[in-house]
Protein backbone atom coordinates (compact mmCIF):
# COMPACT_ATOMS: atom_id res chain seq x y z
CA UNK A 1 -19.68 10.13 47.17
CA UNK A 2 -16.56 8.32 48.14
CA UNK A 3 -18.31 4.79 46.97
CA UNK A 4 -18.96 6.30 43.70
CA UNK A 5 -15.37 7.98 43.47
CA UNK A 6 -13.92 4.35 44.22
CA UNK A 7 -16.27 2.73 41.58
CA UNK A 8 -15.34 5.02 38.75
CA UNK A 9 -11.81 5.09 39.59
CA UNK A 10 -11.95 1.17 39.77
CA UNK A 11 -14.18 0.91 36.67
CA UNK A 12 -12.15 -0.02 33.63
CA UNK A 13 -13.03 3.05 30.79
CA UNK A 14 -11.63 4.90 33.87
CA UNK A 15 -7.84 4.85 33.00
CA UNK A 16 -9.20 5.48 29.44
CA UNK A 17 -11.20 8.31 30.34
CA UNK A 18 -8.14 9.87 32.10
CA UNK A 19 -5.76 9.31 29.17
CA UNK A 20 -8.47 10.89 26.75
CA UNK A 21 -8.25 13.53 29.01
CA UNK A 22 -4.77 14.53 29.65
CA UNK A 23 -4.02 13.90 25.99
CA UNK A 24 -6.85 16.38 24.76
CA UNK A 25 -5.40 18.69 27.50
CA UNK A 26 -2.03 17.91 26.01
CA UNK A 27 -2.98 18.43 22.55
CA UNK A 28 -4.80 21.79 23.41
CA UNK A 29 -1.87 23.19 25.17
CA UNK A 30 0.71 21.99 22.65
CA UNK A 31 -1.58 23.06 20.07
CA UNK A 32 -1.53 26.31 21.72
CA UNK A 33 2.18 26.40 22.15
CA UNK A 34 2.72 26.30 18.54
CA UNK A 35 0.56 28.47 17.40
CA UNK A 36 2.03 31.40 19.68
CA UNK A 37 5.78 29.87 18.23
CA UNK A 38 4.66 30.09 15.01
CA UNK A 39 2.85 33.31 15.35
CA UNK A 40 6.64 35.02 16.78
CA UNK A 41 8.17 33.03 13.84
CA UNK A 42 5.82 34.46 11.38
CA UNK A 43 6.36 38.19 13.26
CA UNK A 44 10.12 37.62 12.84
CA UNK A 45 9.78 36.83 9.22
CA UNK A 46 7.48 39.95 8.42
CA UNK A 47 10.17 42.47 10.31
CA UNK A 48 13.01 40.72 8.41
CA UNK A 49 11.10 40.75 5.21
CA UNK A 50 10.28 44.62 5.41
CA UNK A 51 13.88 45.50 6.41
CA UNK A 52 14.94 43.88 3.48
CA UNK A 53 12.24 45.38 1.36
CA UNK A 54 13.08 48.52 3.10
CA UNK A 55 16.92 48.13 1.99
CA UNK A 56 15.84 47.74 -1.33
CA UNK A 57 13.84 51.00 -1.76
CA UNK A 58 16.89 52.63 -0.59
CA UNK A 59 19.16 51.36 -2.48
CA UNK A 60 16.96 52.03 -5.50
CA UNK A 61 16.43 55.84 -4.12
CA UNK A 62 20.14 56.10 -3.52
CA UNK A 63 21.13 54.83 -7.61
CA UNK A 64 17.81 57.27 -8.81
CA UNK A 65 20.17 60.15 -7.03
CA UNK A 66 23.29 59.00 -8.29
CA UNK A 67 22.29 58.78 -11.60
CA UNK A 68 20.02 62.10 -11.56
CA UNK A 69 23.46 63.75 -10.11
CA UNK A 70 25.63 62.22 -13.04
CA UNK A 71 23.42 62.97 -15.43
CA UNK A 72 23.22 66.93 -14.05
CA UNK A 73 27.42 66.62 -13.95
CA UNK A 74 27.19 65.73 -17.89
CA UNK A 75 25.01 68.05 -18.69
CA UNK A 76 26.71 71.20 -16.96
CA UNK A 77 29.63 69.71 -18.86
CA UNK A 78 28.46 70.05 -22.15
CA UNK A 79 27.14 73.28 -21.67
CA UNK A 80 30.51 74.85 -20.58
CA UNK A 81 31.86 72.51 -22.98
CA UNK A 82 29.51 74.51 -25.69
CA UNK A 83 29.95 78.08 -23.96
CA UNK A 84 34.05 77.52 -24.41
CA UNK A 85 33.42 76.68 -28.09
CA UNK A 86 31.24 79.36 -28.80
CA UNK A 87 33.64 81.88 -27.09
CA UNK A 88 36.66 80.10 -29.44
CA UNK A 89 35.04 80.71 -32.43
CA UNK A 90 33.65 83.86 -32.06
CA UNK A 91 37.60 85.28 -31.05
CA UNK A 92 38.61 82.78 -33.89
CA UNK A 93 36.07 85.17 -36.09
CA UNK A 94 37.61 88.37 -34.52
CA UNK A 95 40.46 87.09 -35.62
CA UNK A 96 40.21 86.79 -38.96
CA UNK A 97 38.11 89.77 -39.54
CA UNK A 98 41.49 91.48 -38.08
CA UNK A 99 43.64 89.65 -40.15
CA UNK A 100 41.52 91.03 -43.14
CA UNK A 101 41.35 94.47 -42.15
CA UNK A 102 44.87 94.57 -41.88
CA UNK A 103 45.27 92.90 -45.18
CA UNK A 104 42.81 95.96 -46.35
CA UNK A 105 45.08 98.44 -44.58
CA UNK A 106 47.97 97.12 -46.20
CA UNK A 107 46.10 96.87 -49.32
CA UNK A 108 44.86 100.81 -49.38
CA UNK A 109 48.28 101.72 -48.41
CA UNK A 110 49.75 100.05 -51.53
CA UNK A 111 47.17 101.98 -53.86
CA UNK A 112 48.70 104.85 -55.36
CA UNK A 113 44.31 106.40 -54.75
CA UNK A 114 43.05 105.27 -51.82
CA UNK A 115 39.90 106.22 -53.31
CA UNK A 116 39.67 103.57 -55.49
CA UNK A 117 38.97 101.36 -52.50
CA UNK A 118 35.81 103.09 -51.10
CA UNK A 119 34.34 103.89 -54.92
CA UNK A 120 31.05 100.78 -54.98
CA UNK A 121 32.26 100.42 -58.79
CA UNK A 122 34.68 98.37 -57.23
């Protein structure tokens, strides 16, 4: 055994075969290295890719409730904006149909018959 340990390591291919050998062991190790490097890399990227993606869904969800909230504040404005106008002109009518029955009053008063103002001839 130790004459044909002494021949191999004296042959010449023998320094060759070593070097094959620790650079195929250094490839496959390296290679390994960067694979598990590249794999974390790639797990980094995905986690900062969905927070960001995550951010963005929130951001949209937070503008979809703004706006839905504006557009509730607008509307509840024009309805009281409508409610105070209809009130307004329905005192604005009571109003007027005072103003005329007063006018009638004074009117009927002025008649020497008040009579004349109930007759449908009129």
């Amino acid at each position: 055994m130790d004459a044909w340990l002494k021949s191999a390591l004296g042959a010449p291919w023998s320094a060759s075969l070593v070097m094959l050998v620790a650079a195929v062991l250094g490839a496959v190790i390296g290679g390994w290295f960067s694979i598990w490097a590249s794999r974390l890399a790639m797990r980094d990227s995905l986690k900062a890719q969905l927070n960001l993606q995550r951010q963005e869904w929130e951001r949209r969800s937070a503008e979809r409730n703004q706006e839905r909230s504006d557009r509730e504040q607008r509307e509840h404005d024009e309805r009281t904006q409508s409610d105070t106008a209809a009130i307004r002109s329905a005192a604005i009518e009571a109003l007027f149909n005072c103003v005329n029955l007063l006018g009638l009053i004074k009117l009927g008063r002025n008649l020497p018959d008040p009579r004349i103002l109930v007759s449908r001839d009129h």
